[in-house]
Protein backbone atom coordinates (compact mmCIF):
# COMPACT_ATOMS: atom_id res chain seq x y z
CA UNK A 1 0.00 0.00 0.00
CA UNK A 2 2.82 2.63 0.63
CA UNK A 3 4.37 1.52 -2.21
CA UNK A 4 1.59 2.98 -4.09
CA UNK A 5 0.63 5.70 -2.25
CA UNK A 6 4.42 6.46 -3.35
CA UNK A 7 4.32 5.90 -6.84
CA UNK A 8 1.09 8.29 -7.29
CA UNK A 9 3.27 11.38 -4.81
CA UNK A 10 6.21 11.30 -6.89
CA UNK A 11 3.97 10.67 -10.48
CA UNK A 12 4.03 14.72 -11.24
CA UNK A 13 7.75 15.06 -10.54
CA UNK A 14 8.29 12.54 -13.05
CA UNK A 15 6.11 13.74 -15.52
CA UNK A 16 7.65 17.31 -14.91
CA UNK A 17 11.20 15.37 -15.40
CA UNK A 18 10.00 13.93 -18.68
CA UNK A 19 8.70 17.10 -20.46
CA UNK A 20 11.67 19.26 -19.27
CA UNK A 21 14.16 16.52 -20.53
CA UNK A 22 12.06 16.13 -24.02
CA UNK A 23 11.99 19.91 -24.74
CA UNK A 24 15.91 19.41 -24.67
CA UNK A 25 15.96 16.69 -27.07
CA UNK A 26 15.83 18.58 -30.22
CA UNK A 27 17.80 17.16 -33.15
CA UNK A 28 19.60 19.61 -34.15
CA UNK A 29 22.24 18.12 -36.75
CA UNK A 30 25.95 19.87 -37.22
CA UNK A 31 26.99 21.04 -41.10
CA UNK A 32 30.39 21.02 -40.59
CA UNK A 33 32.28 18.35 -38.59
CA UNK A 34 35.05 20.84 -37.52
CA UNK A 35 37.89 18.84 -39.24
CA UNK A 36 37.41 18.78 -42.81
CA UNK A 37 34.76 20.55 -45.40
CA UNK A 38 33.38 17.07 -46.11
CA UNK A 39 29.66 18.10 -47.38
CA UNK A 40 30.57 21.28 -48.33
CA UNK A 41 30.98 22.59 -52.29
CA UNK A 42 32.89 25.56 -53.70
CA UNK A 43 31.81 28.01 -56.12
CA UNK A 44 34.40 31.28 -56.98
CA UNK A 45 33.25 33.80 -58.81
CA UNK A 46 36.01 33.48 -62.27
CA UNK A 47 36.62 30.05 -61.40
CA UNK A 48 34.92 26.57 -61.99
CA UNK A 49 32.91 25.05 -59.66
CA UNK A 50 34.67 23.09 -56.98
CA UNK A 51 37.81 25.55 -57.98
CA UNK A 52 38.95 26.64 -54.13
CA UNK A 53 41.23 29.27 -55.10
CA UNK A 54 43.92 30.53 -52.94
CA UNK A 55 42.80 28.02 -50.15
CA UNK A 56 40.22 30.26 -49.41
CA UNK A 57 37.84 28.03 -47.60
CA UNK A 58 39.89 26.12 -45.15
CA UNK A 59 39.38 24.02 -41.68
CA UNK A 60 42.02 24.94 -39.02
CA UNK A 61 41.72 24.96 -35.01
CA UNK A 62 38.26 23.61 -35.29
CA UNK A 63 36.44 26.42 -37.12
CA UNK A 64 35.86 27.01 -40.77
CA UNK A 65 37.68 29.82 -42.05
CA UNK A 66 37.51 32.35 -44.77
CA UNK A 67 41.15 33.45 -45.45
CA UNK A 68 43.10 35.52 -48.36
CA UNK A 69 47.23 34.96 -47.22
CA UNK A 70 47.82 33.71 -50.84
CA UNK A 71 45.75 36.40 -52.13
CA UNK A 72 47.59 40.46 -53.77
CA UNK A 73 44.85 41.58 -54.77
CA UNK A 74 40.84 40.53 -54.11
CA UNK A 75 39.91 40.96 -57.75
CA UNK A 76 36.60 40.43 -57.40
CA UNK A 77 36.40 36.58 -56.51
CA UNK A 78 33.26 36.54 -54.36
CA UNK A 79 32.82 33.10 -53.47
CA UNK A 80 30.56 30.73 -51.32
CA UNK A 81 30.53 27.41 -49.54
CA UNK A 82 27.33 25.59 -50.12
CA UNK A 83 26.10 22.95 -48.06
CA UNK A 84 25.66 19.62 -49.98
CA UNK A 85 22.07 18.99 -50.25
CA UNK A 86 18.99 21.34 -49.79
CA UNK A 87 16.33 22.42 -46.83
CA UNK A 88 12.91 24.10 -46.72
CA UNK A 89 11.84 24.00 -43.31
CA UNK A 90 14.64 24.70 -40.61
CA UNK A 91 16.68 26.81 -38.06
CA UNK A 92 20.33 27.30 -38.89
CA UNK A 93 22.05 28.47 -36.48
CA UNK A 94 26.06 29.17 -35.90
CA UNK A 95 28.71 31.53 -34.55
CA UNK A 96 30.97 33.96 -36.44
CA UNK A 97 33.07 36.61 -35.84
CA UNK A 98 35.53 38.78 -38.58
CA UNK A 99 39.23 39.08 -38.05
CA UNK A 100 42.38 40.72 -39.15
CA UNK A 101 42.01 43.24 -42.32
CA UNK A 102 40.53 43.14 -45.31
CA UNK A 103 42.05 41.86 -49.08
CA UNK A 104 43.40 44.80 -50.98
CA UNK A 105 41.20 45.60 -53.71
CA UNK A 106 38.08 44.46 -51.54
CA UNK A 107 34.63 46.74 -52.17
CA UNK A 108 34.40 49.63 -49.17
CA UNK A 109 30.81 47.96 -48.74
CA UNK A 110 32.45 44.48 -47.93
CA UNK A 111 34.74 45.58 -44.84
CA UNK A 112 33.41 43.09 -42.42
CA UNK A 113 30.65 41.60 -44.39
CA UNK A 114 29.42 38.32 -45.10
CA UNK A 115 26.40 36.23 -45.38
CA UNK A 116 24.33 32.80 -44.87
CA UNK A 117 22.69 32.45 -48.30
CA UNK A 118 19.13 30.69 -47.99
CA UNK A 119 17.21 29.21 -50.44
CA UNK A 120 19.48 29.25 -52.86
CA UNK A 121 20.04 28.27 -56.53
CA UNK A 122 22.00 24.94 -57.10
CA UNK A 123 25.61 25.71 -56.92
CA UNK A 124 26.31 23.93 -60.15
CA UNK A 125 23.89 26.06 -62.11
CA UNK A 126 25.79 29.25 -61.32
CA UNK A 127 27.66 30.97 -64.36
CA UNK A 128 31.50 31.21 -64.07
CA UNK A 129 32.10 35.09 -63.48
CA UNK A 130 28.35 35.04 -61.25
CA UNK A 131 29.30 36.77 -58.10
CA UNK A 132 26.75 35.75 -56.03
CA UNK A 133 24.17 33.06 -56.34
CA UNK A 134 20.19 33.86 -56.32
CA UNK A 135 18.85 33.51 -53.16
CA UNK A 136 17.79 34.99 -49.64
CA UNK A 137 20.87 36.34 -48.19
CA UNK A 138 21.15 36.91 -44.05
CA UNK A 139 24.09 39.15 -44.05
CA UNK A 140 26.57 39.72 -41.61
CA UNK A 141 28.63 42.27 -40.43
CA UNK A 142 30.77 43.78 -37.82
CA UNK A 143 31.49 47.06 -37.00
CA UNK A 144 34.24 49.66 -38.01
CA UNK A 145 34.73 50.71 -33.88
CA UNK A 146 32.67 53.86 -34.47
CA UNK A 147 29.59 53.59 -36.68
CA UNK A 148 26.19 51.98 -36.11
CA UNK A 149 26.30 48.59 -38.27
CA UNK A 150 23.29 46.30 -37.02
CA UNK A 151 23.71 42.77 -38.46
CA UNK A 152 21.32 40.23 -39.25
CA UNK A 153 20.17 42.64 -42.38
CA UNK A 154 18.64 41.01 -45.29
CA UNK A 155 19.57 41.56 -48.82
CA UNK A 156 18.45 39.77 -51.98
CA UNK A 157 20.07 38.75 -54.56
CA UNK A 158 18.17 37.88 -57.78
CA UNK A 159 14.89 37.80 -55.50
CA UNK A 160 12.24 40.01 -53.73
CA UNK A 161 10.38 39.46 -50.26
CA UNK A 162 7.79 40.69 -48.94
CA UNK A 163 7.57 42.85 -45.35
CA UNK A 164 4.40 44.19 -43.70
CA UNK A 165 2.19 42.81 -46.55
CA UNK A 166 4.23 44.53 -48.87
CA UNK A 167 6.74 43.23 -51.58
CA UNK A 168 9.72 45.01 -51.51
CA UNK A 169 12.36 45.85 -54.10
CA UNK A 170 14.88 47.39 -51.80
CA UNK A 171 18.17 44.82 -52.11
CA UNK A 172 19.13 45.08 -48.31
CA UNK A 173 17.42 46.10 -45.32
CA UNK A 174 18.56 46.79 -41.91
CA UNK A 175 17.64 44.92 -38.66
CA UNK A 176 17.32 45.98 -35.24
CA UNK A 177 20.26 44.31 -34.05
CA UNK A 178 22.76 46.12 -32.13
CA UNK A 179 26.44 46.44 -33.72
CA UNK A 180 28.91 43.74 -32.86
CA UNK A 181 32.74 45.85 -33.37
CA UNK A 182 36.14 44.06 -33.02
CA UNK A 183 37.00 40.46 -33.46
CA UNK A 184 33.90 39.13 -30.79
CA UNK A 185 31.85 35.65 -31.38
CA UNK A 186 28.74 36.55 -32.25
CA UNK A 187 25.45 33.64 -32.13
CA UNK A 188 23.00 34.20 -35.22
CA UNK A 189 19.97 31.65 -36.30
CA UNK A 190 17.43 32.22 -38.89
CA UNK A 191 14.29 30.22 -38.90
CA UNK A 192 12.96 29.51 -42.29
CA UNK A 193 9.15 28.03 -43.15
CA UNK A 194 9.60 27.53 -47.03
CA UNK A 195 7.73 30.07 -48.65
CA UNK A 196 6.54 31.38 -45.59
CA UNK A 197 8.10 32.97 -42.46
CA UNK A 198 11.97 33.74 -42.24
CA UNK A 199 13.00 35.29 -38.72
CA UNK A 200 16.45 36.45 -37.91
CA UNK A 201 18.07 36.38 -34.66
CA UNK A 202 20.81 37.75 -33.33
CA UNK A 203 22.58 36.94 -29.85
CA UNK A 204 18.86 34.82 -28.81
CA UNK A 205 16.90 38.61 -29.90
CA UNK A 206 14.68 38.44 -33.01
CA UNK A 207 15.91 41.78 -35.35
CA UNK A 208 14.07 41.14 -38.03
CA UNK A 209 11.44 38.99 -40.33
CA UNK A 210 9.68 38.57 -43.94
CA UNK A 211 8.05 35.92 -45.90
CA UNK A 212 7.17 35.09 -49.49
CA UNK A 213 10.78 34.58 -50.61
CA UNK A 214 10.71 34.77 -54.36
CA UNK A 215 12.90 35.28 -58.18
CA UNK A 216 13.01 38.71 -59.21
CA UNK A 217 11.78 38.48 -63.08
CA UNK A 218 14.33 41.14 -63.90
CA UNK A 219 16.83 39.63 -62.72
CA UNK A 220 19.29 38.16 -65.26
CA UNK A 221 20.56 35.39 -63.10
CA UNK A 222 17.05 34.76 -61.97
CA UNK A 223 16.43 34.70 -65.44
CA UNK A 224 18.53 32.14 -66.18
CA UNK A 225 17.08 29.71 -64.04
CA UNK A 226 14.39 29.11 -66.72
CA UNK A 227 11.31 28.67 -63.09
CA UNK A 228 7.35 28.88 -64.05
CA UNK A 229 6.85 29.05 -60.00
CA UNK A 230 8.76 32.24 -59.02
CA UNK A 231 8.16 31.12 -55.20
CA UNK A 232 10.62 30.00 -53.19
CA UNK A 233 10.30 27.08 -51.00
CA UNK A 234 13.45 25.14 -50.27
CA UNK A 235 17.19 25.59 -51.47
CA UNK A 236 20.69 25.32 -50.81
CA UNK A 237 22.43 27.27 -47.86
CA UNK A 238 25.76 28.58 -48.26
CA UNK A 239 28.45 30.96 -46.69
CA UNK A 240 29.81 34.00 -48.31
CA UNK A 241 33.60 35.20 -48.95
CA UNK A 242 33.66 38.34 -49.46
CA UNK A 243 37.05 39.89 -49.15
CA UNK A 244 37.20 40.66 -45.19
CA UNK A 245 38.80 37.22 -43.41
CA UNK A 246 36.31 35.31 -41.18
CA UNK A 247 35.57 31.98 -39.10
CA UNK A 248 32.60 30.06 -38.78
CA UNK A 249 31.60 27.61 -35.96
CA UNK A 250 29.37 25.36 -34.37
CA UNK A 251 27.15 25.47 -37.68
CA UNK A 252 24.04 22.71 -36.91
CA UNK A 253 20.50 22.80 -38.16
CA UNK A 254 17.21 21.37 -36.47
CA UNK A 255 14.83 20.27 -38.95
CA UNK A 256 11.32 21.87 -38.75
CA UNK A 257 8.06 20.39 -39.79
CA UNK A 258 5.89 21.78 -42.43
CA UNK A 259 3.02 23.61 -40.75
């Protein structure tokens, strides 16, 4: 009798136990195994795919860097590291933070600036000199020590979005994050809901959010991808060199089912 007059006392603790140790279950899956770029490809603008020039994308101390050492001069080589297969409804999350200065010959807009690219193109169906591949870009940037510079901005590449029930044309537009300066670790996610929802966050703080991703019909890249259904739903996801050297880390995903 006390046994069960036991069991039913000490039932709500272990129910309480169960949901508090299933919310922490989430599945979230790493992108990049902090040794190698095993799943990753490699698209340079001027160069073929798969065509890492100068080393640029490269795995040392654990985190995946963006470097130019064997670069003189930037030259306009905008490249990106795209994740191996495609996603529609996620949360990417991961860490970054800029270091050192940037490549001679890098665009003033580029100092400290980078990007996760979502719903992109294929990599293999970018042109050789294409600088940057369609998609929904979440940029990133740091600051200069003085100026404002939220991050977690949005521009768009070969697509539009719409904000407030409106679509807008406007390439990038700024967040409400606060501006990040020197060489700190900063902790970004973006949830994406296919052709729905996409919410940026910055530091655990939403700064900003959209939805209707879609191809810009006047776009010449967009153009090119030859799509009756200018919505976009799913896509690759890729990280942006951009002249100013960078690491990434702790770069994981947690699948998200379609509401």
């Amino acid at each position: 009798m006390m046994k069960n007059v036991l069991t039913i006392l000490l039932l709500p603790f272990a129910l309480m136990a169960a949901d508090f140790t299933g919310r922490g279950q989430e599945k979230w899956t790493p992108l990049f195994n902090g040794k190698d770029l095993t799943g990753w490809k490699i698209k340079i603008a001027g160069h073929e795919m798969g065509d890492n020039y100068g080393n640029t994308f490269r795995v040392e101390d654990g985190v995946l860097k963006v470097a130019y050492d064997r670069y003189q001069q930037f030259d306009g080589k905008f490249g990106h590291i795209f994740y191996e297969r495609p996603f529609d409804h996620y949360i990417l999350r991961f860490e970054y933070r800029f270091v050192g200065e940037q490549t001679p010959g890098g665009p003033g807009w580029a100092f400290r600036n980078s990007g996760a690219m979502l719903h992109s193109q294929l990599p293999e169906s970018m042109a050789k000199d294409q600088s940057f591949p369609v998609s929904i870009e979440m940029q990133i940037l740091g600051g200069n020590g003085v100026d404002d510079r939220p991050t977690g901005t949005v521009c768009t590449p070969g697509t539009h979005i719409v904000m407030d029930g409106e679509l807008t044309r406007r390439h990038c537009i700024n967040s409400s994050s606060k501006t990040y300066h020197g060489d700190q670790w900063v902790n970004v996610e973006v949830e994406v809901r296919g052709n729905g929802l996409i919410s940026h966050k910055v530091n655990g703080e939403v700064v900003l959010e959209y939805t209707e991703p879609q191809l810009d019909g006047d776009d010449p890249d967009a153009q090119r991808l030859e799509r009756k259904d200018i919505r976009l739903r799913s896509g690759y996801i890729a990280l942006q060199a951009e002249s100013h050297p960078l690491e990434f880390r702790k770069i994981e995903i947690l699948a998200l089912d379609p509401e």
